[in-house]
C-alpha atoms as a PDB file:
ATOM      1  CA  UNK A   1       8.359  -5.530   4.801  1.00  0.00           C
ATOM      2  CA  UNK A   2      11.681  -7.380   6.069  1.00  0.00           C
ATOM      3  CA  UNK A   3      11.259 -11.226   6.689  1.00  0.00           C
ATOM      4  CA  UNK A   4      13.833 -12.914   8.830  1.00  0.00           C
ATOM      5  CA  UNK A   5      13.340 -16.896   9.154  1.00  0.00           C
ATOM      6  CA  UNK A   6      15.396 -18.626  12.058  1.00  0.00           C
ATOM      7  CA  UNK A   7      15.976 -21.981  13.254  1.00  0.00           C
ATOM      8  CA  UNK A   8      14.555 -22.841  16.838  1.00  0.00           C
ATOM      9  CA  UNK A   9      16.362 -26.514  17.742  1.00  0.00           C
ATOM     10  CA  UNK A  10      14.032 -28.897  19.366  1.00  0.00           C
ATOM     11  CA  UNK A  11      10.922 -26.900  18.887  1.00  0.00           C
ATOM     12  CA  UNK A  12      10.708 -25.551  14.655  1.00  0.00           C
ATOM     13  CA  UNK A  13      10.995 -22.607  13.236  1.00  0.00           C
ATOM     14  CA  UNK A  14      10.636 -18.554  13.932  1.00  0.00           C
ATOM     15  CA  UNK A  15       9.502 -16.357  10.942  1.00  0.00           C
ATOM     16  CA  UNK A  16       9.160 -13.076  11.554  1.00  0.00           C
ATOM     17  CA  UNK A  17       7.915  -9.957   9.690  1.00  0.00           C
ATOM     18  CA  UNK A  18       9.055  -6.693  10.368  1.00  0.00           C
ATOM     19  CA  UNK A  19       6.786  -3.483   8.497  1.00  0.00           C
ATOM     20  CA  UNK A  20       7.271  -0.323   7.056  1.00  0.00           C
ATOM     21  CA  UNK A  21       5.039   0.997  10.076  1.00  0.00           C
ATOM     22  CA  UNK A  22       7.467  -0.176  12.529  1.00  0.00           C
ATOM     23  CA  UNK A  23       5.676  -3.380  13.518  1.00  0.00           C
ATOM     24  CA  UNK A  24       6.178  -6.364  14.204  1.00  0.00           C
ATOM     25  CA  UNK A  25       4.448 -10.273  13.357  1.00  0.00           C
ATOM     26  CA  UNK A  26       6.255 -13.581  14.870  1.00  0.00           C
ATOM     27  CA  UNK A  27       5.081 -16.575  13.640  1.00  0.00           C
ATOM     28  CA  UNK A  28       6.861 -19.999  15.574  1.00  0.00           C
ATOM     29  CA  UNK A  29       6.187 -22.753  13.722  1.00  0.00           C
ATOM     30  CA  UNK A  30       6.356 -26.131  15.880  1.00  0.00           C
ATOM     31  CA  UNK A  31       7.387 -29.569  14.909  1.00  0.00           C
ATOM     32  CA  UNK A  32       4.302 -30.471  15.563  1.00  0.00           C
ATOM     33  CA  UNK A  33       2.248 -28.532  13.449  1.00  0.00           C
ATOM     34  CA  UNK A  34       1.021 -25.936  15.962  1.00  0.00           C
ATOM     35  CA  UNK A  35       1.843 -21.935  14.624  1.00  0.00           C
ATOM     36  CA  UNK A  36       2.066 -19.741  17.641  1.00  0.00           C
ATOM     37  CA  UNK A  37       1.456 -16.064  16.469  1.00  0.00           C
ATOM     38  CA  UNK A  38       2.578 -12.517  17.950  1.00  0.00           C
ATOM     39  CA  UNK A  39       1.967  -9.639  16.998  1.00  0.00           C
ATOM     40  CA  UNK A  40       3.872  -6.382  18.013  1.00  0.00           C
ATOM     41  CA  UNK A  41       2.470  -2.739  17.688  1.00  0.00           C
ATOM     42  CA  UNK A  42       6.408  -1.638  18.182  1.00  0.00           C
ATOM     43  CA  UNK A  43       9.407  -3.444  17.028  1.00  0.00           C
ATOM     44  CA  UNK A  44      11.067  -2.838  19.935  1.00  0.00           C
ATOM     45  CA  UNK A  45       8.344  -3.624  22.419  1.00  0.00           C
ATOM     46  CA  UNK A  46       9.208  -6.671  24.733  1.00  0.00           C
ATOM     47  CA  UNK A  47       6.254  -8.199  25.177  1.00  0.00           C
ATOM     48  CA  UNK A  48       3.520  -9.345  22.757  1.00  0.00           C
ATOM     49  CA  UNK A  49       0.657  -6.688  21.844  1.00  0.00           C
ATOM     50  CA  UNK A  50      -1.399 -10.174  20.867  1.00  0.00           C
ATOM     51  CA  UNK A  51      -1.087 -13.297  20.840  1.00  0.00           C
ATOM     52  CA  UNK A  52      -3.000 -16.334  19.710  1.00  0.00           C
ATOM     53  CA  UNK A  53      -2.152 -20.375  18.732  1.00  0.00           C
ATOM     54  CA  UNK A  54      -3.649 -21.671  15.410  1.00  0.00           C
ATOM     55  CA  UNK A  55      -3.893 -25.649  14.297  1.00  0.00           C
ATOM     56  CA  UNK A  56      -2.402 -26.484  11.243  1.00  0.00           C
ATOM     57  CA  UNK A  57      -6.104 -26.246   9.420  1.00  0.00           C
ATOM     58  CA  UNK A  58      -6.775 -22.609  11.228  1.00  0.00           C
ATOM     59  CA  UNK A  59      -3.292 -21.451   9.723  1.00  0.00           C
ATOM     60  CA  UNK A  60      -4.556 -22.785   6.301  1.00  0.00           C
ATOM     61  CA  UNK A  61      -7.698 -21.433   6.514  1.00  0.00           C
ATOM     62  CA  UNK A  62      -6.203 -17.996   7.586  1.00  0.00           C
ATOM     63  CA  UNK A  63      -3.554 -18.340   4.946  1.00  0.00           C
ATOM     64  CA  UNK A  64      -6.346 -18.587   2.267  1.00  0.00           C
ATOM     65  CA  UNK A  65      -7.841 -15.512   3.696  1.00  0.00           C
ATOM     66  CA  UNK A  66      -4.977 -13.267   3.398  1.00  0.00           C
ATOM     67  CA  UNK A  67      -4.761 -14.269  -0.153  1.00  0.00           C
ATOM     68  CA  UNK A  68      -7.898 -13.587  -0.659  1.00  0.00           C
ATOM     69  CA  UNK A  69      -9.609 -16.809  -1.795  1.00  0.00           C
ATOM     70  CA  UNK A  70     -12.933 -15.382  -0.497  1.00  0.00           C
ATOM     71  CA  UNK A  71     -12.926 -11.692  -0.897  1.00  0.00           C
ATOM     72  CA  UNK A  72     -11.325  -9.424  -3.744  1.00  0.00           C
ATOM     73  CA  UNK A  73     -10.934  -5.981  -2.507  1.00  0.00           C
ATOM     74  CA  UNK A  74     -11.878  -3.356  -5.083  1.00  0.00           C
ATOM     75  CA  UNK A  75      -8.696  -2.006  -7.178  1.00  0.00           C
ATOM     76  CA  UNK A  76      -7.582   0.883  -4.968  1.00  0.00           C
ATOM     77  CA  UNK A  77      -6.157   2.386  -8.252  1.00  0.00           C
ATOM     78  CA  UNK A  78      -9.787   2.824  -9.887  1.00  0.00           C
ATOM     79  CA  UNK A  79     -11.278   3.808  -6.148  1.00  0.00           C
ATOM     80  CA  UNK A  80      -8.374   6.400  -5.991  1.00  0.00           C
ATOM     81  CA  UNK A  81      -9.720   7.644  -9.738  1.00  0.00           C
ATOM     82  CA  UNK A  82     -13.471   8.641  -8.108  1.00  0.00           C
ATOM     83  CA  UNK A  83     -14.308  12.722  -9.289  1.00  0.00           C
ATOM     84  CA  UNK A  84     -10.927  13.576 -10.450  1.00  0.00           C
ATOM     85  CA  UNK A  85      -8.578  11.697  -8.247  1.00  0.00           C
ATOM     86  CA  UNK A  86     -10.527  12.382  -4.992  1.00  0.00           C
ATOM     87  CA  UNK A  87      -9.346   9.998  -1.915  1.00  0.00           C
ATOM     88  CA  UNK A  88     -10.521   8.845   0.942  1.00  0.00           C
ATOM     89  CA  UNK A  89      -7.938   7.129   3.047  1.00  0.00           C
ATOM     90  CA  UNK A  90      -6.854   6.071   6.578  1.00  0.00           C
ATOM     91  CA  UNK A  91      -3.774   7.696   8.256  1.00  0.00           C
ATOM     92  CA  UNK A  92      -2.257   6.538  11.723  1.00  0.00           C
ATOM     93  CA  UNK A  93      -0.990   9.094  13.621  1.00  0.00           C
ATOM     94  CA  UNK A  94       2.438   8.381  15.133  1.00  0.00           C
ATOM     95  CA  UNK A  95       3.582   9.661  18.369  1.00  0.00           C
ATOM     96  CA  UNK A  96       6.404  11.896  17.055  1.00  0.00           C
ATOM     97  CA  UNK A  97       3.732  14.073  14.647  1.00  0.00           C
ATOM     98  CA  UNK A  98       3.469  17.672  15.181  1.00  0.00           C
ATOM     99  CA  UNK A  99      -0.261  16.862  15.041  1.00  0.00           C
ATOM    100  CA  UNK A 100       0.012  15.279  18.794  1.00  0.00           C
ATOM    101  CA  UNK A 101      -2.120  16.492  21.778  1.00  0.00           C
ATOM    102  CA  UNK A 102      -3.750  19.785  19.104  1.00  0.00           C
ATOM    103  CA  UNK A 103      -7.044  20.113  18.163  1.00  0.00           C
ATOM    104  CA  UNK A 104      -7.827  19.840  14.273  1.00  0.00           C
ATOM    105  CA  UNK A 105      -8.601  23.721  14.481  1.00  0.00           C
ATOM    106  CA  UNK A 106      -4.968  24.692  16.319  1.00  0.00           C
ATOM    107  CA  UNK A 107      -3.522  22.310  13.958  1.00  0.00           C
ATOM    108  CA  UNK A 108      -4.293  23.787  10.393  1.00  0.00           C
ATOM    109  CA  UNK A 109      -4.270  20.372   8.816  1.00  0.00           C
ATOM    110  CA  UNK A 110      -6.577  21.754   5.942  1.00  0.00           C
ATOM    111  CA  UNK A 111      -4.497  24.642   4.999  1.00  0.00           C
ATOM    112  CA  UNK A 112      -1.401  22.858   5.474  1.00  0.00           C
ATOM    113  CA  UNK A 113      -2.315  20.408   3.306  1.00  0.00           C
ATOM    114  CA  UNK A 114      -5.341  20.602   1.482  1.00  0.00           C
ATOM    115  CA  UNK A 115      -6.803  17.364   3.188  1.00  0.00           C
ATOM    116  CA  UNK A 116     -10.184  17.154   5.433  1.00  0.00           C
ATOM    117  CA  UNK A 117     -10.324  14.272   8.521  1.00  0.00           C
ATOM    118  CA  UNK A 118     -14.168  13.418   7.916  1.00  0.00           C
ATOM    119  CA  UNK A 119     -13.724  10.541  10.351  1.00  0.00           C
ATOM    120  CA  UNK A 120     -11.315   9.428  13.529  1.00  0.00           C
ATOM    121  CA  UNK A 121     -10.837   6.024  14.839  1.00  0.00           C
ATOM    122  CA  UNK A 122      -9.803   6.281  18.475  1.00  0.00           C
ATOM    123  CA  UNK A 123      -9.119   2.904  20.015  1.00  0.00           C
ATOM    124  CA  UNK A 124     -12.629   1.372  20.039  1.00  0.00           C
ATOM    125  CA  UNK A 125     -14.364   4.932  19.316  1.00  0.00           C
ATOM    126  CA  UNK A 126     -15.392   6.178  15.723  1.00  0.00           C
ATOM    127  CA  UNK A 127     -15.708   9.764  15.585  1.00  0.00           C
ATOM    128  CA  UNK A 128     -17.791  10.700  12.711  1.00  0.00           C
ATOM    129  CA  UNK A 129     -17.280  14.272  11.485  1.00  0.00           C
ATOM    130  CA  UNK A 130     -15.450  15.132  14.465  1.00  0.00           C
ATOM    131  CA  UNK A 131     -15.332  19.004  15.416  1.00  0.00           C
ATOM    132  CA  UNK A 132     -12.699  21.373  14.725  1.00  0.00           C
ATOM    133  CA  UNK A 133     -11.866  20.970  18.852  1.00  0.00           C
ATOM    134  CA  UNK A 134     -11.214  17.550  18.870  1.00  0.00           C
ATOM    135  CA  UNK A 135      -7.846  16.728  20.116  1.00  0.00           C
ATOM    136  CA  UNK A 136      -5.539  14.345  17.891  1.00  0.00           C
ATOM    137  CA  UNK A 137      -3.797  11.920  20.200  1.00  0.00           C
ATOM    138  CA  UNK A 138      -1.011   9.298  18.722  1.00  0.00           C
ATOM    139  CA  UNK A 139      -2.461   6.004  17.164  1.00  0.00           C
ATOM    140  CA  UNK A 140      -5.508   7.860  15.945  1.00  0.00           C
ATOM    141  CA  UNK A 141      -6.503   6.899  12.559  1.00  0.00           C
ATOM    142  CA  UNK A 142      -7.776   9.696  10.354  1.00  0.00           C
ATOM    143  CA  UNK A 143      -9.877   8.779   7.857  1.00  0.00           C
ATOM    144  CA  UNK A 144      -9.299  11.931   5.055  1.00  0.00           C
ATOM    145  CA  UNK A 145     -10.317  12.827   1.771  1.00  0.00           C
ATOM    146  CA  UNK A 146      -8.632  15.000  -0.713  1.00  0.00           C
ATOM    147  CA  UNK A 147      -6.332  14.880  -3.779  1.00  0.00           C
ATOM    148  CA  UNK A 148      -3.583  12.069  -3.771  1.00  0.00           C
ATOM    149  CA  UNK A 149      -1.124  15.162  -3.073  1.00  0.00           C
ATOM    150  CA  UNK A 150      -2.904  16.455   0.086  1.00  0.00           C
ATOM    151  CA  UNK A 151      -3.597  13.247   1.591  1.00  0.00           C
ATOM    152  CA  UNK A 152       0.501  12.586   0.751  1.00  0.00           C
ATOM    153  CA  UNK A 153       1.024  16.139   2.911  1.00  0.00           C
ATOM    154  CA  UNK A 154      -1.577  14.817   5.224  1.00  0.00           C
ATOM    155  CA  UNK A 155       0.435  11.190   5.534  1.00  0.00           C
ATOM    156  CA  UNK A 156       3.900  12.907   6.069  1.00  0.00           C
ATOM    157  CA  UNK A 157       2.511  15.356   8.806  1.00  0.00           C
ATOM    158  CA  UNK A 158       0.864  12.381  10.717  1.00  0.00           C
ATOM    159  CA  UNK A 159       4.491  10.307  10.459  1.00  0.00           C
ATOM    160  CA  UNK A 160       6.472  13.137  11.836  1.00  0.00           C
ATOM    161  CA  UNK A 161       7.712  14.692   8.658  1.00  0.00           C
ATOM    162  CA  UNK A 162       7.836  17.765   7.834  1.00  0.00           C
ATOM    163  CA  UNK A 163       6.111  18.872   4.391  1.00  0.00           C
ATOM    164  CA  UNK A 164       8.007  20.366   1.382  1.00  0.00           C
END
């Protein structure tokens, strides 16, 4: 994650957060307390994805969420451990995969790689056990299972890389 802070004169403070997963969070922090927030599915996108303005107690309160003063998540090292290093995990398909606009058959993600998409999150759709004709489209989440080196093959094929 890259974190650039600037100076806004007369109004407080821009923080912004740049991800690995080319996103993008812009937080302005007023004078007056106020946090605007903006969120940014593409770095280079010019307008806001989202955007939403939080009170000084709502940014606490959210704060204390992120850091997880309420809920612990399991260790995701011990999860990934289940039946001899079997994981399940969520992949987001990027637009420049090779697994764009091709069906999981005409794709051949589990020979290529070992992994099995036992779930799809499409926009506001959840495709349970989806069938070998369903069409992978870009910002599809895959939820897999496999060993941590096919759902790695799975993970680069979904980014746009090519595998070893």
């Amino acid at each position: 994650m890259n974190i650039s802070v600037s100076q806004l004169p007369g109004i407080g403070q821009k923080i912004t957060f740049k991800t690995s997963e080319d996103s993008m969070l812009v937080i302005i922090v007023h004078h007056t307390g106020k946090r605007e927030l903006y969120f940014f599915e593409d770095v280079d996108g010019e307008e806001a994805d989202f955007a939403m303005d939080l009170t000084p107690e709502e940014t606490r309160e959210l704060a204390a969420q992120l850091l997880g003063a309420t809920y612990q998540p399991a260790d995701i090292e011990k999860m990934r451990m289940f039946k001899r290093q079997i994981i399940v995990d969520y992949i987001k398909v990027k637009e420049k995969s090779v697994l764009v606009n091709k069906s999981i058959e005409e794709s051949d993600v589990r020979n290529k790689t070992g992994a099995t998409i036992i779930g799809i999150v499409h926009g506001d759709d959840v495709i349970a056990i989806p069938e070998t004709d369903t069409t992978l489209q870009p910002g599809d989440v895959l939820m897999s299972i496999g060993k941590e080196d096919q759902i790695s093959a799975l993970s680069k094929l979904c980014q746009g890389e090519e595998l070893d």
